[in-house]
Protein backbone atom coordinates (compact mmCIF):
# COMPACT_ATOMS: atom_id res chain seq x y z
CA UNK A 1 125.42 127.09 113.40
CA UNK A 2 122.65 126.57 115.89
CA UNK A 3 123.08 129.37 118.11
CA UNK A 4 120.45 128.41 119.76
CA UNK A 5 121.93 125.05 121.27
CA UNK A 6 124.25 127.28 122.31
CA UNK A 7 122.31 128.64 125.37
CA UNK A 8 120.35 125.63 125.51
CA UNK A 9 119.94 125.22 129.57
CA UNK A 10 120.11 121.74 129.90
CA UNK A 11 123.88 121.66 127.99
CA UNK A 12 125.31 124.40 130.10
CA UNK A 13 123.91 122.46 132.76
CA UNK A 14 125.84 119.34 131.72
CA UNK A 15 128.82 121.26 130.65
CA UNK A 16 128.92 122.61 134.65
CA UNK A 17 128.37 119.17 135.90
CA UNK A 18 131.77 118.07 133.76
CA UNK A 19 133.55 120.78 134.72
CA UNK A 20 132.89 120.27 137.83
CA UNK A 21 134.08 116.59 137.48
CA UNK A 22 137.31 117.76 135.79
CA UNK A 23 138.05 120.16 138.77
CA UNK A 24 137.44 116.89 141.04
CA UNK A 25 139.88 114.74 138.89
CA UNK A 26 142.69 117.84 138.78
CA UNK A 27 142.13 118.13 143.07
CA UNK A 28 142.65 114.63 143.33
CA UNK A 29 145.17 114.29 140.97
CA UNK A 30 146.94 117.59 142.59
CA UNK A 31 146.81 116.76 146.13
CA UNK A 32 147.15 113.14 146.16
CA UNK A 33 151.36 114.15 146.47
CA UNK A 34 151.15 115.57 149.86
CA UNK A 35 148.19 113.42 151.03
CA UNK A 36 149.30 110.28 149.68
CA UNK A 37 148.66 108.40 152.92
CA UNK A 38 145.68 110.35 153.79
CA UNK A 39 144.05 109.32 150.12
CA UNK A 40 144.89 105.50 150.61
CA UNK A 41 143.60 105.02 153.81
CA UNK A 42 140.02 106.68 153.19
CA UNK A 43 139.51 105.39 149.45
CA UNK A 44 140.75 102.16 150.59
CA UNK A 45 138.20 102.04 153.90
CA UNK A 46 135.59 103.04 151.35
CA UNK A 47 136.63 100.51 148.64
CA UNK A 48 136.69 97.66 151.90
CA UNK A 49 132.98 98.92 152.92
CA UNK A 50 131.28 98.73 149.63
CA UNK A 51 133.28 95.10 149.25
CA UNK A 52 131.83 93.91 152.43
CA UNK A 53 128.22 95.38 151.64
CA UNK A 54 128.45 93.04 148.49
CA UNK A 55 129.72 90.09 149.68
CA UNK A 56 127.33 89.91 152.65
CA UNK A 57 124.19 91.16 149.95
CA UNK A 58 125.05 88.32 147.53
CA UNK A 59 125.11 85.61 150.43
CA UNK A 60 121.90 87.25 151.72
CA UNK A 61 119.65 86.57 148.67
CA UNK A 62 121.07 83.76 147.15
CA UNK A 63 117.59 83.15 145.30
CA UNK A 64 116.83 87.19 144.13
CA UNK A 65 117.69 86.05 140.47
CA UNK A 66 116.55 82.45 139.93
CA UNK A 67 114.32 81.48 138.02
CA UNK A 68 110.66 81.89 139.26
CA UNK A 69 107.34 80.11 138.89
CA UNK A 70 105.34 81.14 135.76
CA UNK A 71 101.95 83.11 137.29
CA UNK A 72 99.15 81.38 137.03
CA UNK A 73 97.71 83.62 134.42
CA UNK A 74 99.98 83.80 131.47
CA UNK A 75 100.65 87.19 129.68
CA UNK A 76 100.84 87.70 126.21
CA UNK A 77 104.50 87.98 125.04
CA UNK A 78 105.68 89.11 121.42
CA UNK A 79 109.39 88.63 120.17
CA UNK A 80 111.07 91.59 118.45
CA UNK A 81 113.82 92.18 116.48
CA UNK A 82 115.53 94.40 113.98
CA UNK A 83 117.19 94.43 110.92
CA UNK A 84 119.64 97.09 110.28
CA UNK A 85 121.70 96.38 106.88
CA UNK A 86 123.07 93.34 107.67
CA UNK A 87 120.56 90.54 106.83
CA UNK A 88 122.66 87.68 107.53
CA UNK A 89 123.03 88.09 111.40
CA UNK A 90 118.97 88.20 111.68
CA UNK A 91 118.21 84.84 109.84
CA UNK A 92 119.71 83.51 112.74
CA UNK A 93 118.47 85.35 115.39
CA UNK A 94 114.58 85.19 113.64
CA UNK A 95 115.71 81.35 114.11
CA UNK A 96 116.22 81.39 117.54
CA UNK A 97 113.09 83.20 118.27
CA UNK A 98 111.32 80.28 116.48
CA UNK A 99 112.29 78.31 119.13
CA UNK A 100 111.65 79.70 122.39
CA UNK A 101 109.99 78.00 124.65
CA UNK A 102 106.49 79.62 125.82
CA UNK A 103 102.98 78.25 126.76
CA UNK A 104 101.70 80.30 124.77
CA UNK A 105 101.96 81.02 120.95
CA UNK A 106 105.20 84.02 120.84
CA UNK A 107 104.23 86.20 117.41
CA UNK A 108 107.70 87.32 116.21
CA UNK A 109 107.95 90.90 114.55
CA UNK A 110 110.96 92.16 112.68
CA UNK A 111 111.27 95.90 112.25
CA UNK A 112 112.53 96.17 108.70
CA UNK A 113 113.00 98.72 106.16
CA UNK A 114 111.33 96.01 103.39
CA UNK A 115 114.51 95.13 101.72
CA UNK A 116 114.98 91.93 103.90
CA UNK A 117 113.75 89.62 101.40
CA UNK A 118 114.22 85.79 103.02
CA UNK A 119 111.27 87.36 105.43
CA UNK A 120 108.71 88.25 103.10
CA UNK A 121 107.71 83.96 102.23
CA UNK A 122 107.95 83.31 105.99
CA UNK A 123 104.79 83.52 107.41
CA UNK A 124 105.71 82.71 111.01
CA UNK A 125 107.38 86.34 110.68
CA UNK A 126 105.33 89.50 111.11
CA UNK A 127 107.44 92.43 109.31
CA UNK A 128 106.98 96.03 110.36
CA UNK A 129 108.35 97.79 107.71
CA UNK A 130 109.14 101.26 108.17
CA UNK A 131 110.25 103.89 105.24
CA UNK A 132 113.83 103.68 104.52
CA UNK A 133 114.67 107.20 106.15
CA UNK A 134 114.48 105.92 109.64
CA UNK A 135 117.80 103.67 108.85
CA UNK A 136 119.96 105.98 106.79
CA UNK A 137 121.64 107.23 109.80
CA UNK A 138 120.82 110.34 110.28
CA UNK A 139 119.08 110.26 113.32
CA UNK A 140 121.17 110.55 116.57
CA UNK A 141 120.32 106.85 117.62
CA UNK A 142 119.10 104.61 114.92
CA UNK A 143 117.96 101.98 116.79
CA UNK A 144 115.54 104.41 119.20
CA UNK A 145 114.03 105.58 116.29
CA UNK A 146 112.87 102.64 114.16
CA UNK A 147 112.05 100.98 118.05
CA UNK A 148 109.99 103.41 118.84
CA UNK A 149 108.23 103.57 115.79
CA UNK A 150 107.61 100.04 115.33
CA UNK A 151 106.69 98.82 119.09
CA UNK A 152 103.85 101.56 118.69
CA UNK A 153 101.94 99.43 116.31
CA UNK A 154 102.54 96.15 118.92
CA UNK A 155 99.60 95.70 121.18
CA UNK A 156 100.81 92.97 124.24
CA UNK A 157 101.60 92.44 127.86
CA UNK A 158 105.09 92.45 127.29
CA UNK A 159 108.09 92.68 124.59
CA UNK A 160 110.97 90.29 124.26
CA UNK A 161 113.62 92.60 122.34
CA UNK A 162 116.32 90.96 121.03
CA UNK A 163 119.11 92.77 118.75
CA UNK A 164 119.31 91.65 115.16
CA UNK A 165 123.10 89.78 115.79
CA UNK A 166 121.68 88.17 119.26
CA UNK A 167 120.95 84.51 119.25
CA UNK A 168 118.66 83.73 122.64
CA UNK A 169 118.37 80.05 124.52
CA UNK A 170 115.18 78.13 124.03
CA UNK A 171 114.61 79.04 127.57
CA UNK A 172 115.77 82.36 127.53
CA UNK A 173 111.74 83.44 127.47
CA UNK A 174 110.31 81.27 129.55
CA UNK A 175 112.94 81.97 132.45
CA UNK A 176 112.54 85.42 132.55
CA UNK A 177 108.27 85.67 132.45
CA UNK A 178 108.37 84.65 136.55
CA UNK A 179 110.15 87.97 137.88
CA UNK A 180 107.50 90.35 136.17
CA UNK A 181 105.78 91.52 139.56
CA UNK A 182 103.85 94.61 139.89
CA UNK A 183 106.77 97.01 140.02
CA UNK A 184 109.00 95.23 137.71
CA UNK A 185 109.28 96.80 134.15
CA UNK A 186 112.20 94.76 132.73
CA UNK A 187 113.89 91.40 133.02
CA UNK A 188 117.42 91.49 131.20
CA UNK A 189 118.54 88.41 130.08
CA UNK A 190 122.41 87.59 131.00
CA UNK A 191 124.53 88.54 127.39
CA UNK A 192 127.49 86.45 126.87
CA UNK A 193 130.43 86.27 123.75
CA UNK A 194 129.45 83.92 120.58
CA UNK A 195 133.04 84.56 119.20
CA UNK A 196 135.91 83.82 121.29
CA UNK A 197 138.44 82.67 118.92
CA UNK A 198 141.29 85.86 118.90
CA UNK A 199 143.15 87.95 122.04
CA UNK A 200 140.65 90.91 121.88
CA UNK A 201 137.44 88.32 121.72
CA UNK A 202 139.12 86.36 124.68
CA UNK A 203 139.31 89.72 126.86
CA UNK A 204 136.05 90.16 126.07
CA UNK A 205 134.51 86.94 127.25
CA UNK A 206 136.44 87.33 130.63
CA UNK A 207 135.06 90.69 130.52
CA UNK A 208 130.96 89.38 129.83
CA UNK A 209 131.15 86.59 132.60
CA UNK A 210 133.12 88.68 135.17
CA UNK A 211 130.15 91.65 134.53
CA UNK A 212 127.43 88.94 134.87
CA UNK A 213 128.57 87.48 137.82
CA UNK A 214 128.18 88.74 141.22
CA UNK A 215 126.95 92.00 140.70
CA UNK A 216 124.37 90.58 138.54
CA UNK A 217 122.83 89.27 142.24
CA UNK A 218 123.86 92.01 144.43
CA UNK A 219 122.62 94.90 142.02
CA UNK A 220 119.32 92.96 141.94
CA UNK A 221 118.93 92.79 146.02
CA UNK A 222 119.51 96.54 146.18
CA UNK A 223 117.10 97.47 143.20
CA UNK A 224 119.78 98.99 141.58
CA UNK A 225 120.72 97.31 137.88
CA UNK A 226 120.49 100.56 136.16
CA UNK A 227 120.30 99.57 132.22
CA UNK A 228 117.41 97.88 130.77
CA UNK A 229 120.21 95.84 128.20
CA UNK A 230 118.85 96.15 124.59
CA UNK A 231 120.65 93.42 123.42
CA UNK A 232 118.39 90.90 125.19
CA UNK A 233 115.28 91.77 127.97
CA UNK A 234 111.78 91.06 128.70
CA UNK A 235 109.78 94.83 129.01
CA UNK A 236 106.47 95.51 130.19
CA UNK A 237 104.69 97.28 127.23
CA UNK A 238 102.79 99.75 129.42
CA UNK A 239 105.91 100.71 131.34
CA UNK A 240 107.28 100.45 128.38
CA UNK A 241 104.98 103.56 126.95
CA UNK A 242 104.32 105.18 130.17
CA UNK A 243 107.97 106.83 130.16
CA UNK A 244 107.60 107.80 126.44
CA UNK A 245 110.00 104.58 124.76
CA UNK A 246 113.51 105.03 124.14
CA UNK A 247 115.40 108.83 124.42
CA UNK A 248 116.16 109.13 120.11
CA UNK A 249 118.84 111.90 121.49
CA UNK A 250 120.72 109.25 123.75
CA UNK A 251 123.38 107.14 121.76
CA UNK A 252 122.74 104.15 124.51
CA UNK A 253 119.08 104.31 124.50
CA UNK A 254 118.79 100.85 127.16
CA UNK A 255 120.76 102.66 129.48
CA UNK A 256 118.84 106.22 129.41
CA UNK A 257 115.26 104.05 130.00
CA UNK A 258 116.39 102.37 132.88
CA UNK A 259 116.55 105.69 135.12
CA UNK A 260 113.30 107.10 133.74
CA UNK A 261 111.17 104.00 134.36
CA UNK A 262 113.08 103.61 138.16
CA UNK A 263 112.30 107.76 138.60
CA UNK A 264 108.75 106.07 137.86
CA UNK A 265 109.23 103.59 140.71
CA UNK A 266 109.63 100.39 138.48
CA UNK A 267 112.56 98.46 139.05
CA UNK A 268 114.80 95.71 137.47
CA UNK A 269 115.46 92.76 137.42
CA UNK A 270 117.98 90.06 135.70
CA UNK A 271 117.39 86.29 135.08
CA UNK A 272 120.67 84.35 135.43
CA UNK A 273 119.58 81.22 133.48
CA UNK A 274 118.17 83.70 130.92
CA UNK A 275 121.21 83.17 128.27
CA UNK A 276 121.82 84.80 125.19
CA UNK A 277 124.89 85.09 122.65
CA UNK A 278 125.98 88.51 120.98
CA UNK A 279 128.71 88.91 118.55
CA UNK A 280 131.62 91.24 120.16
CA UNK A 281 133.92 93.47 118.53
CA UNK A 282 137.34 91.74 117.00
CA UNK A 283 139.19 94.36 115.98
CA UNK A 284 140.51 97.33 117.77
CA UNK A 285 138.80 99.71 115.72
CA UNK A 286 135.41 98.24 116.00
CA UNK A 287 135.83 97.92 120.03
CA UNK A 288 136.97 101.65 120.18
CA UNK A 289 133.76 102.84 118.62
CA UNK A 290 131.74 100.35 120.33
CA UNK A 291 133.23 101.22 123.65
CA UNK A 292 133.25 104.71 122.67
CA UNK A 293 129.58 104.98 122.16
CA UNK A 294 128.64 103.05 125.57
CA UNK A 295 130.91 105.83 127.73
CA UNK A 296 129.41 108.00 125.63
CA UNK A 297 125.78 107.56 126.22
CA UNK A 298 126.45 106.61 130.12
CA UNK A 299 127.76 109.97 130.53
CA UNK A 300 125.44 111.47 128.77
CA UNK A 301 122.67 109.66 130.95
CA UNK A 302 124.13 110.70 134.26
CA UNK A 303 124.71 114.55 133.22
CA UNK A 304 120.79 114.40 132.15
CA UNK A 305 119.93 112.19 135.24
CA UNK A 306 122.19 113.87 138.08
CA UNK A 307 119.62 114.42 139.99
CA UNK A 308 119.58 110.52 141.31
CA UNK A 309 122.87 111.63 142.82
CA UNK A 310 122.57 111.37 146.32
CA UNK A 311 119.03 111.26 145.81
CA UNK A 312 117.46 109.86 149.20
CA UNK A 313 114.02 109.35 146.78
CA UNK A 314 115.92 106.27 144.83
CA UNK A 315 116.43 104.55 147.78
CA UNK A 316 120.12 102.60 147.82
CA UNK A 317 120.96 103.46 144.17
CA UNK A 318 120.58 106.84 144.08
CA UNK A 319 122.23 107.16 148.22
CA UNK A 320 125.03 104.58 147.64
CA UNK A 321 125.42 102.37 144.82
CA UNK A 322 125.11 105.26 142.35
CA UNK A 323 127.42 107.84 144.13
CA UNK A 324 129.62 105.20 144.81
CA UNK A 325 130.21 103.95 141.35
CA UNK A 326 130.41 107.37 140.06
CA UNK A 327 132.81 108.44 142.67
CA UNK A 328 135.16 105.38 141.75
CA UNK A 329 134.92 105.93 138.58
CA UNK A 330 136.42 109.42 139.08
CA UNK A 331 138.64 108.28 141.47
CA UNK A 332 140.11 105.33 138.02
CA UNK A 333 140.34 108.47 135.76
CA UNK A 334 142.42 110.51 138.56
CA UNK A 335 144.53 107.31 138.99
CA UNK A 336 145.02 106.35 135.59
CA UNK A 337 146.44 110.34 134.88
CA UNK A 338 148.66 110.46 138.18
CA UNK A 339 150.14 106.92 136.91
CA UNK A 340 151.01 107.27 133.86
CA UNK A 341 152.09 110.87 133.93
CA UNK A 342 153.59 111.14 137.13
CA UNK A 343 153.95 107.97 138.93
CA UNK A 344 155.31 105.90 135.93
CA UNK A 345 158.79 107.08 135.72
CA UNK A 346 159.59 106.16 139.54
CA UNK A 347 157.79 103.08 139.68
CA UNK A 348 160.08 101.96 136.62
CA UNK A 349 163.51 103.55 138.35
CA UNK A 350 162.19 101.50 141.44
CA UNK A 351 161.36 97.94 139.69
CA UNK A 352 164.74 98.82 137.75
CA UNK A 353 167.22 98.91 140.89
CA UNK A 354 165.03 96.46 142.37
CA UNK A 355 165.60 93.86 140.06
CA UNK A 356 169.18 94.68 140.09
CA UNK A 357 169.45 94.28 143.62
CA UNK A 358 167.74 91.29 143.73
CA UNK A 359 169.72 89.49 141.03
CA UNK A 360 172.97 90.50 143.40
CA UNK A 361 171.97 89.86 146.54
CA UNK A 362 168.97 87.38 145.93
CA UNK A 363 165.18 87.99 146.63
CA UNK A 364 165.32 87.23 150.60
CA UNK A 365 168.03 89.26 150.79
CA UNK A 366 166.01 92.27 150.43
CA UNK A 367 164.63 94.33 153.44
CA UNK A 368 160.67 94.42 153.06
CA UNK A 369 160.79 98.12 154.49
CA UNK A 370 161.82 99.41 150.98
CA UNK A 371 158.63 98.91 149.80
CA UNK A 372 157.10 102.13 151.65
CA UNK A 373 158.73 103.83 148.83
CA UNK A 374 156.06 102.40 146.26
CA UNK A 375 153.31 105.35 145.69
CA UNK A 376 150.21 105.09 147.86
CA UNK A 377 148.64 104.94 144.22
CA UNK A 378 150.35 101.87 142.99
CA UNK A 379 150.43 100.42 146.41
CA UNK A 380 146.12 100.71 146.17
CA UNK A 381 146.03 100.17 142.64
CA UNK A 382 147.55 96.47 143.47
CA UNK A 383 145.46 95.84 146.32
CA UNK A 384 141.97 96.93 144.38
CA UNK A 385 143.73 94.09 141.12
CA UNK A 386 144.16 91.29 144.08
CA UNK A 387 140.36 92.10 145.45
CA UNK A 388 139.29 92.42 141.63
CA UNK A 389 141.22 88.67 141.12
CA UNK A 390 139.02 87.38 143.63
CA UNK A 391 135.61 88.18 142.55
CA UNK A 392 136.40 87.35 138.99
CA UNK A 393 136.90 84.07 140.10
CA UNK A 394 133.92 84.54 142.14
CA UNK A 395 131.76 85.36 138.90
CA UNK A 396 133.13 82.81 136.90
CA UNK A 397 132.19 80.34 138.82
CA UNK A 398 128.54 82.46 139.32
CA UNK A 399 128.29 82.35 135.47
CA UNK A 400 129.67 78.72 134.96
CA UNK A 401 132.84 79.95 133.40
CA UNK A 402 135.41 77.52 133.38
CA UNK A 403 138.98 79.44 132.64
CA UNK A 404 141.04 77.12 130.78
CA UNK A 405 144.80 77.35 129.81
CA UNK A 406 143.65 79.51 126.97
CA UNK A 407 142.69 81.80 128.84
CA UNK A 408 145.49 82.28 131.60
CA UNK A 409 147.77 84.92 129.88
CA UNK A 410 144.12 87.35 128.72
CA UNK A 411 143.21 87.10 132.61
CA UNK A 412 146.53 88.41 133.58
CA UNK A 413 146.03 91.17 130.93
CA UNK A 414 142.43 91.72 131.87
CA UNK A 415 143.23 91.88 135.70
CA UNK A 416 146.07 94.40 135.34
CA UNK A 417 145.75 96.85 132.09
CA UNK A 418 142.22 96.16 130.23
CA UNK A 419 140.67 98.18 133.27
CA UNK A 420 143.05 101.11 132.25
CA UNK A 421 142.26 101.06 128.54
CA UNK A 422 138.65 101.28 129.31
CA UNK A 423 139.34 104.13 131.57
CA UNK A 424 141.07 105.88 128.76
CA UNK A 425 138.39 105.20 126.79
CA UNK A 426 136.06 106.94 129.26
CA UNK A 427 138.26 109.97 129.83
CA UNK A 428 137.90 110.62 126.00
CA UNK A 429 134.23 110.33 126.26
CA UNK A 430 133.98 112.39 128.81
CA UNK A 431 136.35 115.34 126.79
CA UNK A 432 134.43 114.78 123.72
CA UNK A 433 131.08 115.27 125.56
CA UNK A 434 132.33 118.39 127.41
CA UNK A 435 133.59 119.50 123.81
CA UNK A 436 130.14 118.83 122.67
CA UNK A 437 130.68 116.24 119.81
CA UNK A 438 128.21 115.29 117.61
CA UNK A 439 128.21 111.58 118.03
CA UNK A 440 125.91 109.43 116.63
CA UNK A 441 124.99 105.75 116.96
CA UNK A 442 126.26 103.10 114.30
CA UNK A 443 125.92 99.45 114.55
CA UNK A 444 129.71 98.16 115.99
């Protein structure tokens, strides 16, 4: 044992900050019986503010993520990939990246370990091979390492990183080149589902265009998209090397960049006709572990980056959008626990005798009064699924999502219970990081 990393400041310093979280949750959870009211009305005014800020933001800059012109002198761009054990996936996405669409000639580098062998008689591919170490697994995160390692022998104006299993539009490139202004240091491209074909897939591709819809705008207006996505993104190489590349001790190395290279002043951007296709998780397991390592690293990220809370020095993110995500997202975990270990039981006695009742008597029957009875907690709970309804539809229109019959009974799911796996997801994270587990990444 490291006794060491025992007394190692910055993890007693995260360990406080999760405490202090968990005393939050138990408060919450604790007093929300006698202050039930109280709790609804302020949580729901806040909830009501933060929707109105949005909706008036994403009418307000209806053009902050369209396309823009090309600048008159055109940067030097290289394409980057990787190949981590599974060869097949990269064919494809070294295929893609033929294609793209550039005024200029794209070189295309693929960070391999020399064992891909379909690359070594293509010589439209540049392979930077690295020794076979770096991709054992070992290392905390993988993908940092073997990044790091091989964008320090790329000399350009900026990288196009695409993951090994992601398959990019033509004009996935060319659409993002426009937003690179002076204090822009990455351009995500918008990520969407190549399989859709089971339940779990289906949840996920409600899941992709819901995340890439309206926020997508209103997080760009306020400078505040806070993950420079790894999967697909445009990065400015001397931003880029500035901040020191990706954090090898971070298991979601895109997120952890993002807040150095904004504590650096840069900001981000995102491209909404900038498509790309990723391969999702389509079994349980493999969407645990993948879900698992995201909460994971974003908790990870905010422990090491809590200074931003509240922070007047980030501007909006670190004053509002940041305190109020985090705050929410406290405020699901609380919920989730008081639900389904306190509230469940009398919300089904309720829905029990109230189904009873109303097969006696009939539905109109009923006196509308008895529903003061409902917790505050399932009462707001309903009211944040209707709001949520409404800007999925919102998004899916944003991100030209048409929802067929298909799927009408994975929305229903989606709008009610997926958010409450994922929050039991997160609360796991967040015990297994207070724990101090030794996670590492692995490809999902």
């Amino acid at each position: 044992m490291n006794f060491k990393s025992l007394f190692n400041k910055n993890k007693i310093s995260n360990k406080l900050f999760l405490l202090f979280i968990f005393i939050v949750i138990a408060m919450f959870v604790h007093y929300s019986f006698k202050l039930n009211w109280f709790l609804f009305i302020t949580l729901s005014a806040i909830f009501l503010y933060m929707t109105i800020i949005f909706i008036f933001t994403y009418f307000l800059y209806p053009e902050i993520s369209k396309t823009k012109k090309l600048p008159a002198k055109l940067p030097q761009v290289v394409a980057v990939t990787y190949a981590f054990n599974d060869w097949t996936a990269v064919r494809y996405t070294v295929e893609k990246l033929k294609k793209l669409k550039y005024p200029k000639k794209v070189p295309i580098y693929v960070i391999t370990d020399g064992t891909c062998k379909f690359l070594d008689s293509d010589k439209d591919i540049t392979q930077i091979v690295l020794p076979k170490k770096y991709f054992t697994g070992n290392q905390i995160n993988v993908k940092a390492t073997i990044m790091n390692l091989g964008l320090k022998k790329i000399k350009t104006d900026y990288l196009f990183c695409v993951d090994g299993d992601t398959l990019p539009n033509a004009d996935a490139l060319i659409n993002m080149v426009g937003f690179m202004t002076k204090n822009v240091a990455v351009v995500n491209g918008i990520l969407l589902p190549s399989n859709n074909k089971n339940f779990l897939e289906k949840l996920q591709t409600l899941e992709y265009n819901f995340s890439w819809g309206i926020s997508l705008r209103v997080l760009s207006a306020l400078n505040s998209i806070s993950v420079a996505v790894g999967g697909m993104c445009l990065i400015k190489k001397a931003a880029f090397d500035k901040v020191g590349g990706y954090d090898e001790t971070n298991v979601t190395e895109d997120r952890e960049l993002a807040y150095r290279l904004m504590e650096e002043g840069y900001v981000i951007r995102c491209a909404e006709s900038s498509r790309g296709y990723t391969e999702v998780p389509n079994t349980i397991k493999s969407f645990f572990n993948q879900r698992f390592r995201w909460y994971t690293g974003e908790i990870a990220t905010i422990c090491k980056h809590k200074k931003f809370l509240f922070n007047h020095n980030q501007d909006v993110f670190g004053l509002i959008v940041l305190p109020y995500t985090f705050i929410m997202q406290i405020v699901g975990v609380a919920l989730v626990i008081k639900m389904l270990f306190f509230n469940f039981k009398n919300w089904l006695i309720f829905n029990y005798y109230y189904l009873l009742e109303s097969l006696k008597y009939g539905v109109l029957s009923l006196q509308f009064s008895k529903f003061v009875y409902l917790p505050s907690t399932t009462i707001m709970g309903g009211m944040i699924i209707c709001i949520f309804i409404i800007f999925a539809l919102l998004s899916f229109s944003f991100s030209d999502f048409e929802l067929k019959p298909k799927y009408y009974f994975p929305f229903f799911i989606f709008s009610s219970l997926y958010g409450a796996g994922l929050l039991g997801i997160y609360i796991y994270s967040m015990i297994r990081e207070f724990l101090g587990s030794d996670y590492r990444w692995v490809k999902s």
